[in-house]
C-alpha atoms as a PDB file:
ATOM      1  CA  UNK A   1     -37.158  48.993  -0.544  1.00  0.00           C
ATOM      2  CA  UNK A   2     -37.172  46.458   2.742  1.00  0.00           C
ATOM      3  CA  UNK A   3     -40.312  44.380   1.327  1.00  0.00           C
ATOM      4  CA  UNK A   4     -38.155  44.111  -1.678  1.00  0.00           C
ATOM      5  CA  UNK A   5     -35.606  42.893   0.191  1.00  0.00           C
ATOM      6  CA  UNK A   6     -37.537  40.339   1.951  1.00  0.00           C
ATOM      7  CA  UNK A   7     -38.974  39.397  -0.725  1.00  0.00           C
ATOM      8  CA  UNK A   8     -35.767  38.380  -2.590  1.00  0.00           C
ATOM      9  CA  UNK A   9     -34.343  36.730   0.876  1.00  0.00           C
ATOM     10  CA  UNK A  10     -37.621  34.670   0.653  1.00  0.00           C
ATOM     11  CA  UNK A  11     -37.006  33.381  -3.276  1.00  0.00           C
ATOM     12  CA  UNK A  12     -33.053  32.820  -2.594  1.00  0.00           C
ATOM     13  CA  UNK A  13     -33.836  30.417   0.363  1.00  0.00           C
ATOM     14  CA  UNK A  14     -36.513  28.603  -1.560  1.00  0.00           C
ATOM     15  CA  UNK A  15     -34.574  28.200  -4.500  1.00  0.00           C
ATOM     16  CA  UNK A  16     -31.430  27.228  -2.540  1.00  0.00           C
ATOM     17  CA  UNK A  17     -33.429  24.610  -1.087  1.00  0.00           C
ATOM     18  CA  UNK A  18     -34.644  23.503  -4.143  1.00  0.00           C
ATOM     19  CA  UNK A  19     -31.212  23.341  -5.430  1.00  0.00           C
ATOM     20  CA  UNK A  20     -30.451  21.026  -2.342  1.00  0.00           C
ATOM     21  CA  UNK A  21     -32.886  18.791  -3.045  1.00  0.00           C
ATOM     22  CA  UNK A  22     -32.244  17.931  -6.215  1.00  0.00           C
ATOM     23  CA  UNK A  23     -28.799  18.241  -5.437  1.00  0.00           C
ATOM     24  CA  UNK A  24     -28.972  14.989  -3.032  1.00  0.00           C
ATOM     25  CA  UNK A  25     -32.211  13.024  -4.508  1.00  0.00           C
ATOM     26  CA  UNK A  26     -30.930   9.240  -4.990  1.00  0.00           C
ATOM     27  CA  UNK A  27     -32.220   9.144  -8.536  1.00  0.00           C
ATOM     28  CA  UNK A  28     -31.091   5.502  -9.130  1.00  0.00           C
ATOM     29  CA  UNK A  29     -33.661   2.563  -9.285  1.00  0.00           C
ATOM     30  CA  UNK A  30     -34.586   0.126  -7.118  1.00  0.00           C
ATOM     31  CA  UNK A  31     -34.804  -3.648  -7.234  1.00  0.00           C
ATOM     32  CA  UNK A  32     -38.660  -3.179  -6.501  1.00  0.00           C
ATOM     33  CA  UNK A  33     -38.909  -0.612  -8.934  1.00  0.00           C
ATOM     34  CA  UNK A  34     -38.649  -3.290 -12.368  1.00  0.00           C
ATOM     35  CA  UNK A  35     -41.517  -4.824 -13.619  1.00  0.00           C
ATOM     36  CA  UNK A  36     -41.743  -8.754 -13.688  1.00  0.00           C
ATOM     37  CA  UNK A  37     -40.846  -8.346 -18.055  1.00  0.00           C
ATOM     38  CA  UNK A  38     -37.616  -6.115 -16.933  1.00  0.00           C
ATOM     39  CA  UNK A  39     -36.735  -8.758 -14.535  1.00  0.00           C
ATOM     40  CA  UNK A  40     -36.766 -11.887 -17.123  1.00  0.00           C
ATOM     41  CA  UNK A  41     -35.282  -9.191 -19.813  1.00  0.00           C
ATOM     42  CA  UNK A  42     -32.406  -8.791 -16.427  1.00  0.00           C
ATOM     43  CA  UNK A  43     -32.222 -12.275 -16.185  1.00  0.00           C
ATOM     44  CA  UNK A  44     -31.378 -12.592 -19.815  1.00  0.00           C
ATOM     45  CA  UNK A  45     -29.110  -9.736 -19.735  1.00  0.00           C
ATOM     46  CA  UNK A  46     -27.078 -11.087 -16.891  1.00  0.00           C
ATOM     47  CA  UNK A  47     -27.010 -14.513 -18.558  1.00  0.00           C
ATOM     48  CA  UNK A  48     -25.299 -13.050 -21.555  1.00  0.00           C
ATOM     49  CA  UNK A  49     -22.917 -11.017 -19.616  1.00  0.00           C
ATOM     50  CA  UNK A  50     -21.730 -14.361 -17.757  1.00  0.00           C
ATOM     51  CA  UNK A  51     -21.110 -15.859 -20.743  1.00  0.00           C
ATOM     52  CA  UNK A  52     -19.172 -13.239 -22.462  1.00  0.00           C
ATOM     53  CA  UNK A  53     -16.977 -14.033 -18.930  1.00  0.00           C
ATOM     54  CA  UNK A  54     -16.722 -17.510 -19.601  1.00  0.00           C
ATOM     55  CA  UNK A  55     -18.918 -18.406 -17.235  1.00  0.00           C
ATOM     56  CA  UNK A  56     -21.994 -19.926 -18.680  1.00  0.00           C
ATOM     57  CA  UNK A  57     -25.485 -20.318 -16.503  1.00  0.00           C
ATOM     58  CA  UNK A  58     -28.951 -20.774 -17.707  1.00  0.00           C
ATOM     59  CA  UNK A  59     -31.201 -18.132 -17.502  1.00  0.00           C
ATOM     60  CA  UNK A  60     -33.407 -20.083 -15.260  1.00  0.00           C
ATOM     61  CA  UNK A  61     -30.888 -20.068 -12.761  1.00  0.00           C
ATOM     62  CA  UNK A  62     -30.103 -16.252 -12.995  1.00  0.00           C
ATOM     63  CA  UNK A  63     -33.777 -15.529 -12.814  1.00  0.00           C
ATOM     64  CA  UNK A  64     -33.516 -17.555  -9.526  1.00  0.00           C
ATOM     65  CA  UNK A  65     -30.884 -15.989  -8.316  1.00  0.00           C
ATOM     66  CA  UNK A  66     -32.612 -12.405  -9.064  1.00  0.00           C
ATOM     67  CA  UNK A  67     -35.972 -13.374  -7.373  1.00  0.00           C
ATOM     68  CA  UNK A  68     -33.882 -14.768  -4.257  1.00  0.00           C
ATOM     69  CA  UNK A  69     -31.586 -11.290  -4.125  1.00  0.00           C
ATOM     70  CA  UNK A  70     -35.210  -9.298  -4.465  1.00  0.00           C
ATOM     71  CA  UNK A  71     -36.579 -11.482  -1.049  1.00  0.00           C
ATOM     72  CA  UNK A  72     -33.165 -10.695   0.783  1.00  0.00           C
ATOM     73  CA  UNK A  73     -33.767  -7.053   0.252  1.00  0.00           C
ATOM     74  CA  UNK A  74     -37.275  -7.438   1.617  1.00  0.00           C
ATOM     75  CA  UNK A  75     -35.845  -8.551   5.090  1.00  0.00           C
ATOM     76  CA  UNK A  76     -34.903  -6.422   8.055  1.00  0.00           C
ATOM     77  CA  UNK A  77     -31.329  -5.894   8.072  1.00  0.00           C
ATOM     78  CA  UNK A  78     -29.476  -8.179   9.961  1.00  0.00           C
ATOM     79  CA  UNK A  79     -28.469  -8.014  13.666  1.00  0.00           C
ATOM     80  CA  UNK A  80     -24.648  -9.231  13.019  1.00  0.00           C
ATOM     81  CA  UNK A  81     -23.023 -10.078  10.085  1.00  0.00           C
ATOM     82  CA  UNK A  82     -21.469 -13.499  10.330  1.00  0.00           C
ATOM     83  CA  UNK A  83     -18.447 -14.565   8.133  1.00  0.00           C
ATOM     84  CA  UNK A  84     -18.932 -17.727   5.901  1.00  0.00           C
ATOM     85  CA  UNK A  85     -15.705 -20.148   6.964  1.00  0.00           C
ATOM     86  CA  UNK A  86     -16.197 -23.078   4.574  1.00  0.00           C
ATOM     87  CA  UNK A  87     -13.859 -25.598   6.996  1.00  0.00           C
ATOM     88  CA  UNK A  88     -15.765 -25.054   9.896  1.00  0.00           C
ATOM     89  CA  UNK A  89     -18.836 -26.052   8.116  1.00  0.00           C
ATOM     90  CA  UNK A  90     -17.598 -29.270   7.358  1.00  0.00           C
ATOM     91  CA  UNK A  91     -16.286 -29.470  10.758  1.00  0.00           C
ATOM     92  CA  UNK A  92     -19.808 -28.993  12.343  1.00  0.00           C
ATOM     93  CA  UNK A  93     -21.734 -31.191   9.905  1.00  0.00           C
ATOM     94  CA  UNK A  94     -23.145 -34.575  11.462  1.00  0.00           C
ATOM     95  CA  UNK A  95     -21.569 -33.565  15.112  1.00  0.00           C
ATOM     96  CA  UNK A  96     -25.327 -32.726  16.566  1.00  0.00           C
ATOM     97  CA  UNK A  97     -24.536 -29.151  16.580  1.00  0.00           C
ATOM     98  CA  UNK A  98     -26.300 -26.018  14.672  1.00  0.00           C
ATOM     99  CA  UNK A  99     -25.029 -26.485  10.842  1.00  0.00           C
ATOM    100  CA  UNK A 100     -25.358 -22.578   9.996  1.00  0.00           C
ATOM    101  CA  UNK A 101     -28.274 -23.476   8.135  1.00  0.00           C
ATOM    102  CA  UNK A 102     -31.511 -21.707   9.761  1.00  0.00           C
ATOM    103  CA  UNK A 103     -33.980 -24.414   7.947  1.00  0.00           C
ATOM    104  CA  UNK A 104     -35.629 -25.389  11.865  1.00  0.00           C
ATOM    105  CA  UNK A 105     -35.872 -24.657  14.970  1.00  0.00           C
ATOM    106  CA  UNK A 106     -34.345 -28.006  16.998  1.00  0.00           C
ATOM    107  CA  UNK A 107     -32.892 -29.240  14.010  1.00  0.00           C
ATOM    108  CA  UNK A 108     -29.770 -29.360  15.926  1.00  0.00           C
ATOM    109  CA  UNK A 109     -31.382 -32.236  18.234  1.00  0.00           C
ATOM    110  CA  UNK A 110     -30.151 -30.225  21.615  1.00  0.00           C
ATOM    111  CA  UNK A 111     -34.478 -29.084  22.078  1.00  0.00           C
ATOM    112  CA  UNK A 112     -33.390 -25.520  22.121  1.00  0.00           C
ATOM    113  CA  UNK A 113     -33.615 -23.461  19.540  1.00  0.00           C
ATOM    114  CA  UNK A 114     -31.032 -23.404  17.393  1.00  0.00           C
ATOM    115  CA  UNK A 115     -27.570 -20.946  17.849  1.00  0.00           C
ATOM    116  CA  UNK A 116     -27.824 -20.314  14.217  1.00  0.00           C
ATOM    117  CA  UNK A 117     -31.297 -19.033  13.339  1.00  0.00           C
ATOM    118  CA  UNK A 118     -31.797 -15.258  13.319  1.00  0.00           C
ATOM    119  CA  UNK A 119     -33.577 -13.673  16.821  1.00  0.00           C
ATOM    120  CA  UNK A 120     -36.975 -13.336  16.201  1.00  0.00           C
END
């Protein structure tokens, strides 16, 4: 009777792990996941959805868009999250300071590298 008992102690902890991990699988699909045909099909999809909204873009641009959200998710995550303030933008543009735009390093003219470009 006790190798019976083991026995059914060893199927209930298998099967409650099973039951676990299917429980918590992430099942959903990833941006890296969709062929290049599902993207444009997306792209298309998306495009119509806009409009429905009122808000008109080409599918061109929405493909864009996609392929640009697709390289974002290939980056490291970031080190801080900085929040976009639109007035001090304009403020910094033309003053000879870091515009928030990582395009160069020394493209703020000070020889240093830039304040806003990412660490490497």
């Amino acid at each position: 009777m006790a190798e019976f008992q083991w026995w059914l102690l060893i199927v209930g902890l298998i099967t409650g792990g099973a039951v676990v991990a299917l429980m918590t699988m992430d099942t959903s699909r990833r941006d890296e996941d969709l062929p290049d045909d599902e993207q444009a099909a997306e792209a298309t999809f998306l495009t119509a959805q806009l409009a429905i909204g009122g808000r008109p873009v080409d599918r061109d641009s929405v493909a864009r868009v996609l392929a640009a959200h697709r390289d974002y998710l290939r980056l490291p995550p970031p080190d801080a999250i900085v929040p976009f303030d639109p007035a001090a933008r304009a403020a910094s543009a033309g003053d000879g300071h870091p515009d928030d735009e990582a395009d160069d390093v020394g493209h703020g003219r000070s020889g240093r590298t830039d304040r806003d470009l990412p660490p490497a």
